[in-house]
N, C-alpha and C. Protein backbone atom coordinates (compact mmCIF):
# COMPACT_ATOMS: atom_id res chain seq x y z
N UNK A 1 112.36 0.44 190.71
CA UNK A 1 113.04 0.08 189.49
C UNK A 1 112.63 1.06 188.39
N UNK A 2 113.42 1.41 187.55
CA UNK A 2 113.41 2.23 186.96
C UNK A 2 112.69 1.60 185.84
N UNK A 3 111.76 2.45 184.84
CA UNK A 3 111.13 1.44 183.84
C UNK A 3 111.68 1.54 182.20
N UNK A 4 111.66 0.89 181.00
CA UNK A 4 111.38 1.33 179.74
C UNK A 4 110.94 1.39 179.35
N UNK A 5 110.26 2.94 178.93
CA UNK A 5 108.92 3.30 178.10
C UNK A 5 108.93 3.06 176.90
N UNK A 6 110.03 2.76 175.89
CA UNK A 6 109.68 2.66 174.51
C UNK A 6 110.40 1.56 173.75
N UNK A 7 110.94 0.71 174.25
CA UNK A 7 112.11 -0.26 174.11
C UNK A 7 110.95 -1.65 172.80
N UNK A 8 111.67 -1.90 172.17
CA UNK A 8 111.22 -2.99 171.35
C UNK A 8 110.59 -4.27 172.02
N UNK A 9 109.73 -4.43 171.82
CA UNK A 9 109.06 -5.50 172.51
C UNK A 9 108.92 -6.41 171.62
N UNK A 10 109.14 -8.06 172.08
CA UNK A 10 109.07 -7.85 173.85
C UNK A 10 110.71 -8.24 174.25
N UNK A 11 110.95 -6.99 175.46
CA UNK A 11 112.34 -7.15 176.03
C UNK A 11 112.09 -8.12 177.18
N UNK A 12 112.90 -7.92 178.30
CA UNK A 12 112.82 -8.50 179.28
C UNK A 12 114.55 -7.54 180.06
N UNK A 13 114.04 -7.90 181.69
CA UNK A 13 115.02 -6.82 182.28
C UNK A 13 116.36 -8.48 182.64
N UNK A 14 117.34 -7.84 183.13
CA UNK A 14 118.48 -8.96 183.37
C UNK A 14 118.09 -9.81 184.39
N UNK A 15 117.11 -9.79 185.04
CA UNK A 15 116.87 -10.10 186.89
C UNK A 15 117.31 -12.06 186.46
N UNK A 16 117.00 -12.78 185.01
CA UNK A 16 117.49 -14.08 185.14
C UNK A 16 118.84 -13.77 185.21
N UNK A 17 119.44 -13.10 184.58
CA UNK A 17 121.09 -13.16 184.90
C UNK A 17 121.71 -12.73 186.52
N UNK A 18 120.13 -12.17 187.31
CA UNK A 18 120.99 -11.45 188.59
C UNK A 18 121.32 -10.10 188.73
N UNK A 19 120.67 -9.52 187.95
CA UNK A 19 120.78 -8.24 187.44
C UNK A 19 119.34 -7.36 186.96
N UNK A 20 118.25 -7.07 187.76
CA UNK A 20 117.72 -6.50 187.97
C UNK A 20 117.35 -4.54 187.29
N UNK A 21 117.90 -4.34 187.16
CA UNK A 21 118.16 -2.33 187.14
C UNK A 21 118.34 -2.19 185.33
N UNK A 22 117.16 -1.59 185.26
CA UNK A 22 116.77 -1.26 183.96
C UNK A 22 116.90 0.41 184.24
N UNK A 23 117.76 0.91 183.28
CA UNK A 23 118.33 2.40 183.50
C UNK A 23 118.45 2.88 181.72
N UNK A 24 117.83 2.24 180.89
CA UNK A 24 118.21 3.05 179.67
C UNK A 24 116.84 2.20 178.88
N UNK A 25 116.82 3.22 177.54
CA UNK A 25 115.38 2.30 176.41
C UNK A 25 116.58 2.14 175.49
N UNK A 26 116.13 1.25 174.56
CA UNK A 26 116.79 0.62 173.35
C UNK A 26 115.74 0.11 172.39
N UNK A 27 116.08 0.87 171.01
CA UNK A 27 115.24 0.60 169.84
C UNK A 27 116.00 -0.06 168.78
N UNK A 28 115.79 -0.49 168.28
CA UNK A 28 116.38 -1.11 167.02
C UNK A 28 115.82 -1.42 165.59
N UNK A 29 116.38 -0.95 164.83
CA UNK A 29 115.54 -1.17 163.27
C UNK A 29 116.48 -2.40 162.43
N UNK A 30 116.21 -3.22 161.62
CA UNK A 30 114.92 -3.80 162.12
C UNK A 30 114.95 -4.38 163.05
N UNK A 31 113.70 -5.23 163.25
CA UNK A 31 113.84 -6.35 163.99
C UNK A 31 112.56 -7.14 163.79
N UNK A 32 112.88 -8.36 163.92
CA UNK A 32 114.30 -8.97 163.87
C UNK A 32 115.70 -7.98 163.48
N UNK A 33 116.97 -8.77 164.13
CA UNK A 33 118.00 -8.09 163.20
C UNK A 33 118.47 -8.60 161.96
N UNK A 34 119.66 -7.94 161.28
CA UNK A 34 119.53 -8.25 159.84
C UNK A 34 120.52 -9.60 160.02
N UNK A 35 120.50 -10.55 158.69
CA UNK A 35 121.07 -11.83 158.71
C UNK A 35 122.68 -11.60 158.99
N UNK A 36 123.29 -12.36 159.11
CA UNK A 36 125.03 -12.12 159.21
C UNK A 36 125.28 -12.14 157.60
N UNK A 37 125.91 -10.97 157.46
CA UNK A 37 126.24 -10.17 156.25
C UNK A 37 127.11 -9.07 156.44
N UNK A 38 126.69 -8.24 155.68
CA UNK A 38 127.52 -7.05 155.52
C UNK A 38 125.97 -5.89 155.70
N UNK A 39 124.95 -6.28 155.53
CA UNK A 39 123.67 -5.08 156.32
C UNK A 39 123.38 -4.77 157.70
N UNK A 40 123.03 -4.16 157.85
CA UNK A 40 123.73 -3.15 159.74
C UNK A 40 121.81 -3.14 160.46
N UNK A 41 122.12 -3.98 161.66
CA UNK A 41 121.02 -3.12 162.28
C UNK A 41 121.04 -1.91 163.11
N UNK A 42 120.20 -0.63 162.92
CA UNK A 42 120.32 0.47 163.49
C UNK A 42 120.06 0.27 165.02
N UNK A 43 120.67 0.86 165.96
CA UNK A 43 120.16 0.66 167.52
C UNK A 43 120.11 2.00 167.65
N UNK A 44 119.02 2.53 168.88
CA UNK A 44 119.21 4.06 169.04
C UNK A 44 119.48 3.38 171.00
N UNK A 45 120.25 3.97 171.34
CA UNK A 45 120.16 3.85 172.79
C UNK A 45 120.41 5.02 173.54
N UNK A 46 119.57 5.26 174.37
CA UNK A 46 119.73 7.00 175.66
C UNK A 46 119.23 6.30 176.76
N UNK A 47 119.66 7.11 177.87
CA UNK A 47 119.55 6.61 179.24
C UNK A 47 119.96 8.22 179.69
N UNK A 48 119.47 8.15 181.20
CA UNK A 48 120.40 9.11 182.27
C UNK A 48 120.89 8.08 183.57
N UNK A 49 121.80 9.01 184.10
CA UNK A 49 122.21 8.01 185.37
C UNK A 49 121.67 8.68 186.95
N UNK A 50 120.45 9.69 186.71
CA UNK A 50 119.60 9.69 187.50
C UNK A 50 118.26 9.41 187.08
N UNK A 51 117.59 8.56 188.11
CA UNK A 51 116.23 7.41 187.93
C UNK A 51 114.91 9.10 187.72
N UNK A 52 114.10 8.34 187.52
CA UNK A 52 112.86 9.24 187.27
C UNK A 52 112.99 9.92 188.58
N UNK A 53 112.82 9.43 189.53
CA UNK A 53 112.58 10.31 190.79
C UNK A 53 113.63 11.23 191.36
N UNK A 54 114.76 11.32 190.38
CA UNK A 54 115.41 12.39 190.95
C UNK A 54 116.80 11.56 190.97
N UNK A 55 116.70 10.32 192.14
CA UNK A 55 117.81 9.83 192.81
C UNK A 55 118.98 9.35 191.69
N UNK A 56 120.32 9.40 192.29
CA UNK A 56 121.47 8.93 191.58
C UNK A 56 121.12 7.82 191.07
N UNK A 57 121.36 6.82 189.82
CA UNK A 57 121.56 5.33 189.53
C UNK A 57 122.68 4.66 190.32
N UNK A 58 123.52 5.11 191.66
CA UNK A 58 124.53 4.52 191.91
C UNK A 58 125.93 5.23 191.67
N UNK A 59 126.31 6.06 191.02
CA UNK A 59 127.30 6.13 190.61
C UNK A 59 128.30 7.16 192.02
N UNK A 60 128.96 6.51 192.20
CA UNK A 60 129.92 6.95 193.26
C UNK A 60 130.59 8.63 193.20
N UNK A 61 130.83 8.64 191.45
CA UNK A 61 131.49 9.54 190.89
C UNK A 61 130.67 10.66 190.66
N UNK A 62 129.62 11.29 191.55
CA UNK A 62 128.55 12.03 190.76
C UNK A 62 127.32 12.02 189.99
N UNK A 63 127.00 12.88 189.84
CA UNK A 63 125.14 12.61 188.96
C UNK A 63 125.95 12.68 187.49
N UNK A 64 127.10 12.53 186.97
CA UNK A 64 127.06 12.58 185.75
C UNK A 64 127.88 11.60 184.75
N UNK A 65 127.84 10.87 183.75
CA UNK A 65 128.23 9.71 183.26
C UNK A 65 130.07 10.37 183.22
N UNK A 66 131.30 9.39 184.10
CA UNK A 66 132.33 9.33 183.52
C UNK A 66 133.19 9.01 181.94
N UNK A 67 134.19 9.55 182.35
CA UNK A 67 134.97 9.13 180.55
C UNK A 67 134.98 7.84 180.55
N UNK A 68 134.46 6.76 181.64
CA UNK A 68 134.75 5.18 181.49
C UNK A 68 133.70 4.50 181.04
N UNK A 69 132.44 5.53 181.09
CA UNK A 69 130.64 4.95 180.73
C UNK A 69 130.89 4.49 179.43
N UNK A 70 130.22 3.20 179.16
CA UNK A 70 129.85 2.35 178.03
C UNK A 70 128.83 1.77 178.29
N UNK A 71 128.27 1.63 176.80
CA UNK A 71 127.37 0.56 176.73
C UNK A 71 128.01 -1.07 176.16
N UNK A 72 127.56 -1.80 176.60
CA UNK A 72 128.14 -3.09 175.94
C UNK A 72 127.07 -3.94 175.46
N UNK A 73 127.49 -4.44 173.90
CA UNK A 73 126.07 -5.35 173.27
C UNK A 73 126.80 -6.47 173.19
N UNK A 74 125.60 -7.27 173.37
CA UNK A 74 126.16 -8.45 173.26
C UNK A 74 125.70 -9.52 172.61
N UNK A 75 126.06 -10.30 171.72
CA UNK A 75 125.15 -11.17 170.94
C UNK A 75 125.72 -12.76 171.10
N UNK A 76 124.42 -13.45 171.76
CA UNK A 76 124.50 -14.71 172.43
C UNK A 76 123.78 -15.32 171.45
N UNK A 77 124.31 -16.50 170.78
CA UNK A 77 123.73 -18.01 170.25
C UNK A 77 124.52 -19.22 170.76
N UNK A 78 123.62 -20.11 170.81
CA UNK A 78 124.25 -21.66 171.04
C UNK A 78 125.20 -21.86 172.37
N UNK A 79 124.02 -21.34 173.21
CA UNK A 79 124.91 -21.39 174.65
C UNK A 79 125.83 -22.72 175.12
N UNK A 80 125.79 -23.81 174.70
CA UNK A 80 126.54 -24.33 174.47
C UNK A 80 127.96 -24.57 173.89
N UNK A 81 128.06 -24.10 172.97
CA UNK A 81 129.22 -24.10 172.24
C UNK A 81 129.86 -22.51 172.75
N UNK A 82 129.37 -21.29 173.24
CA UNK A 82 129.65 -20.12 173.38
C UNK A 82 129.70 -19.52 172.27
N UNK A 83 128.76 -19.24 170.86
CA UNK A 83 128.66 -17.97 170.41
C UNK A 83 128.69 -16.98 170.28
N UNK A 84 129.47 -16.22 170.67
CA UNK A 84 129.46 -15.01 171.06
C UNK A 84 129.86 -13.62 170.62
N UNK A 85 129.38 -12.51 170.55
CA UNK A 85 129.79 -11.22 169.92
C UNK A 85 129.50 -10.19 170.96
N UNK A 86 130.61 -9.51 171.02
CA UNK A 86 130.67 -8.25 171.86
C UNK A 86 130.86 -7.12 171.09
N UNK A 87 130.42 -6.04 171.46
CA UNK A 87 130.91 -4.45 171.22
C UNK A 87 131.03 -3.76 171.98
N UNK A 88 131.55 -2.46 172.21
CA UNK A 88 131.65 -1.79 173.39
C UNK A 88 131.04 -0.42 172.48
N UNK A 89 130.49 0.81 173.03
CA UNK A 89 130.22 2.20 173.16
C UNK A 89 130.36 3.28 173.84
N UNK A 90 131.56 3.61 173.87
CA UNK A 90 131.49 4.68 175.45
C UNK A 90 130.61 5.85 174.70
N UNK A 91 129.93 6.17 176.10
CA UNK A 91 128.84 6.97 176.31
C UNK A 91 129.36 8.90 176.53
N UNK A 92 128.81 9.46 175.93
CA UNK A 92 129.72 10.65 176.13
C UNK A 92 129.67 11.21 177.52
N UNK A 93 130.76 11.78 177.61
CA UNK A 93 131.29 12.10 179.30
C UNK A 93 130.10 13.57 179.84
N UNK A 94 130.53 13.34 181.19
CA UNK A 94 129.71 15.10 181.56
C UNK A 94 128.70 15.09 181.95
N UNK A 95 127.67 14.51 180.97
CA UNK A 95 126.01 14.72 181.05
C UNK A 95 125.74 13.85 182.23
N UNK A 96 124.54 13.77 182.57
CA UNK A 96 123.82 13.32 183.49
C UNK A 96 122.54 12.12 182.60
N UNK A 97 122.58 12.36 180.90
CA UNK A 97 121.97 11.83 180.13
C UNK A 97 122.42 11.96 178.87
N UNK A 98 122.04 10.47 178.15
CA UNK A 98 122.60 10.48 176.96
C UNK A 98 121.74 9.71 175.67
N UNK A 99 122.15 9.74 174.36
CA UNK A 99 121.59 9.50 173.07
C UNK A 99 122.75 9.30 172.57
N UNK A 100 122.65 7.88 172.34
CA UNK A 100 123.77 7.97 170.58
C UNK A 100 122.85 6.55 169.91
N UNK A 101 123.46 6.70 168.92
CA UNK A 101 123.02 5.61 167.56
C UNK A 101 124.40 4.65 166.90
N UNK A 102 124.12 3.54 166.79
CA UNK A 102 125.54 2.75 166.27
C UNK A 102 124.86 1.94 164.93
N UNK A 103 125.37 1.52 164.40
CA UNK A 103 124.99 0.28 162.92
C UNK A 103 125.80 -0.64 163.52
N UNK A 104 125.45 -1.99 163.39
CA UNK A 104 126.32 -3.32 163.70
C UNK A 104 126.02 -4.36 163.01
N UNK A 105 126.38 -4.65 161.91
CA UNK A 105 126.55 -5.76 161.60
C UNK A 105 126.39 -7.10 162.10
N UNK A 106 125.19 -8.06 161.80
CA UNK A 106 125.23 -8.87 162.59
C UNK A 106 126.20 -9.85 162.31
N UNK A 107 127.14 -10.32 163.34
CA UNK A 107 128.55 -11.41 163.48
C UNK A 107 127.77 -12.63 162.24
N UNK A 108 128.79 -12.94 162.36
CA UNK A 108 128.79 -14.62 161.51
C UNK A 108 128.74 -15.58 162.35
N UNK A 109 128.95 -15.54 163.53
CA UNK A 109 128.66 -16.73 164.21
C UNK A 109 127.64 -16.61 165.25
N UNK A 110 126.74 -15.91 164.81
CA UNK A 110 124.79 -15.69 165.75
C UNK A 110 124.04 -16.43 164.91
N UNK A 111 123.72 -17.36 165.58
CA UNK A 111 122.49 -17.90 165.22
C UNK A 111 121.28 -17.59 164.91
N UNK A 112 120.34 -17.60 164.03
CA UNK A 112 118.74 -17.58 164.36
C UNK A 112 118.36 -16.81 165.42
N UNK A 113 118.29 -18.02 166.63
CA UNK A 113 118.15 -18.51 167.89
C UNK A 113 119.46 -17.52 168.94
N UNK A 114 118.73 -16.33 169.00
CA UNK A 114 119.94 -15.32 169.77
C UNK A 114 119.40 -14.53 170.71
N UNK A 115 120.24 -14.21 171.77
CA UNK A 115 119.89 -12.80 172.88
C UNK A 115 120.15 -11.79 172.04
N UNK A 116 120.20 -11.14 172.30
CA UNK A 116 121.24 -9.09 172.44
C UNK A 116 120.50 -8.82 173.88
N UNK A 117 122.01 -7.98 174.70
CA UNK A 117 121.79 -8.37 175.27
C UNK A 117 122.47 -6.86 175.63
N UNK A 118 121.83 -5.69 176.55
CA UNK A 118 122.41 -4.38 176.39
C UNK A 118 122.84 -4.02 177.96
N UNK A 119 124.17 -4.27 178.58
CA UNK A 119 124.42 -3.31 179.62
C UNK A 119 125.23 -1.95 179.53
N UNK A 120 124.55 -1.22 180.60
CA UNK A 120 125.46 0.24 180.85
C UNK A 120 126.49 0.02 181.72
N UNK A 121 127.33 0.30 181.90
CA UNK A 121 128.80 0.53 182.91
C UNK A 121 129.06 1.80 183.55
N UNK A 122 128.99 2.21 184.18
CA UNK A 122 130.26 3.54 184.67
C UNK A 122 131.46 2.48 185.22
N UNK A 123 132.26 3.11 185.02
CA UNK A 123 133.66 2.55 185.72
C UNK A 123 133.45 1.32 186.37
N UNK A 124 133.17 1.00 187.18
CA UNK A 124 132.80 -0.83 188.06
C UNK A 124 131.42 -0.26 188.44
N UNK A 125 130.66 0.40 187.96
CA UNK A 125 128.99 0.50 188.64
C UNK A 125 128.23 0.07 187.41
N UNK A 126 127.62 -1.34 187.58
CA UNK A 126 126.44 -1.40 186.65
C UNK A 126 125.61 -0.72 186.56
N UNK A 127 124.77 0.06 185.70
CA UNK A 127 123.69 0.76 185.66
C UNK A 127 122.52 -0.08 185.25
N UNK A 128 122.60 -0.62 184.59
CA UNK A 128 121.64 -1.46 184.09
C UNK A 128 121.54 -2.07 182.94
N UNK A 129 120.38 -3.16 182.25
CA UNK A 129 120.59 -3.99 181.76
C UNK A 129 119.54 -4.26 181.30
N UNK A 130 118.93 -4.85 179.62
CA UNK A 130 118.15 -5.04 179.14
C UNK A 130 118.33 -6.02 178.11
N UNK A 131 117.74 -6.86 177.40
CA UNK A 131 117.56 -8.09 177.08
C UNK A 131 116.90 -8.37 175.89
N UNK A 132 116.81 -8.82 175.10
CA UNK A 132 115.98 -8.90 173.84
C UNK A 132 116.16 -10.66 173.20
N UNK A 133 115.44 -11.25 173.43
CA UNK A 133 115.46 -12.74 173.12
C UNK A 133 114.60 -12.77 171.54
N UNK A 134 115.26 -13.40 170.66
CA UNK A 134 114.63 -13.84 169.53
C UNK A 134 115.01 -14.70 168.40
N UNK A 135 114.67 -15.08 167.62
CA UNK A 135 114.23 -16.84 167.13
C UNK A 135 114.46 -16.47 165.80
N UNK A 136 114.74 -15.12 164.92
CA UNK A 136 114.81 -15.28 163.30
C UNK A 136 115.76 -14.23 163.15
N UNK A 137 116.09 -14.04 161.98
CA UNK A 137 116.74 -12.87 161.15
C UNK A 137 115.43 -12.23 160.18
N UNK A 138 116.04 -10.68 159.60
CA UNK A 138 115.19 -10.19 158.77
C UNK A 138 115.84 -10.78 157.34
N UNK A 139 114.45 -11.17 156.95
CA UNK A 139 114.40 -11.94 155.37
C UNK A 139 115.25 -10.69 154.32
């Protein structure tokens, strides 16, 4: 398994969702994230889609991210009722590794009490998946 060396702690990898394969780090300023408003939390996210040791992450299409690679965030409260906020990021094409930065606004309907919740895509190949559970907003 591939690891994250610098990711905001404390994360956790998808393996409760069934999903195992940690393939990218994710930072975020702040964090907590900011209240639902109109103020943006910064995310930096990079990954490659070959693992430390060389080998492919899976991807059928080559050692290098397609025009279909995204990242997808996701922001979970009140699993019950379904809270929910999505975004998408496609990842730039070509490379074999990548860096970008987004601002997002946290939704109006996230609770406190929320995931974020970060997978990679190529075309139908999960790459992997990372997790961030937490209990407040920044004051």
């Amino acid at each position: 398994m591939f690891s994250i060396v610098k990711a905001n702690v404390p994360w956790q990898n998808c393996s409760i969702e069934g999903s195992s394969v940690i393939a990218f780090d994710v930072q975020f300023s702040p964090d907590p994230i900011t209240k639902p408003g109109k103020d943006v939390t910064t995310f930096t996210v990079s990954g490659s889609i070959i693992r430390s040791n060389g080998t492919s992450q899976g991807s059928s299409h080559g050692d290098v991210f397609s025009k279909y690679a995204a990242v997808y965030v996701d922001y979970v409260s009140n699993f019950e009722n379904g809270n929910k906020a999505s975004f998408r990021f496609p990842v730039p094409t070509g490379n074999k590794d990548f860096s970008m930065q987004f601002h997002i606004a946290t939704p109006f309907s996230i609770l406190p009490n929320h995931i974020l919740k970060f997978n990679l895509w190529d075309t139908f190949e999960h790459i992997g998946c990372v997790r961030f559970v937490r209990n407040a907003f920044q004051n």
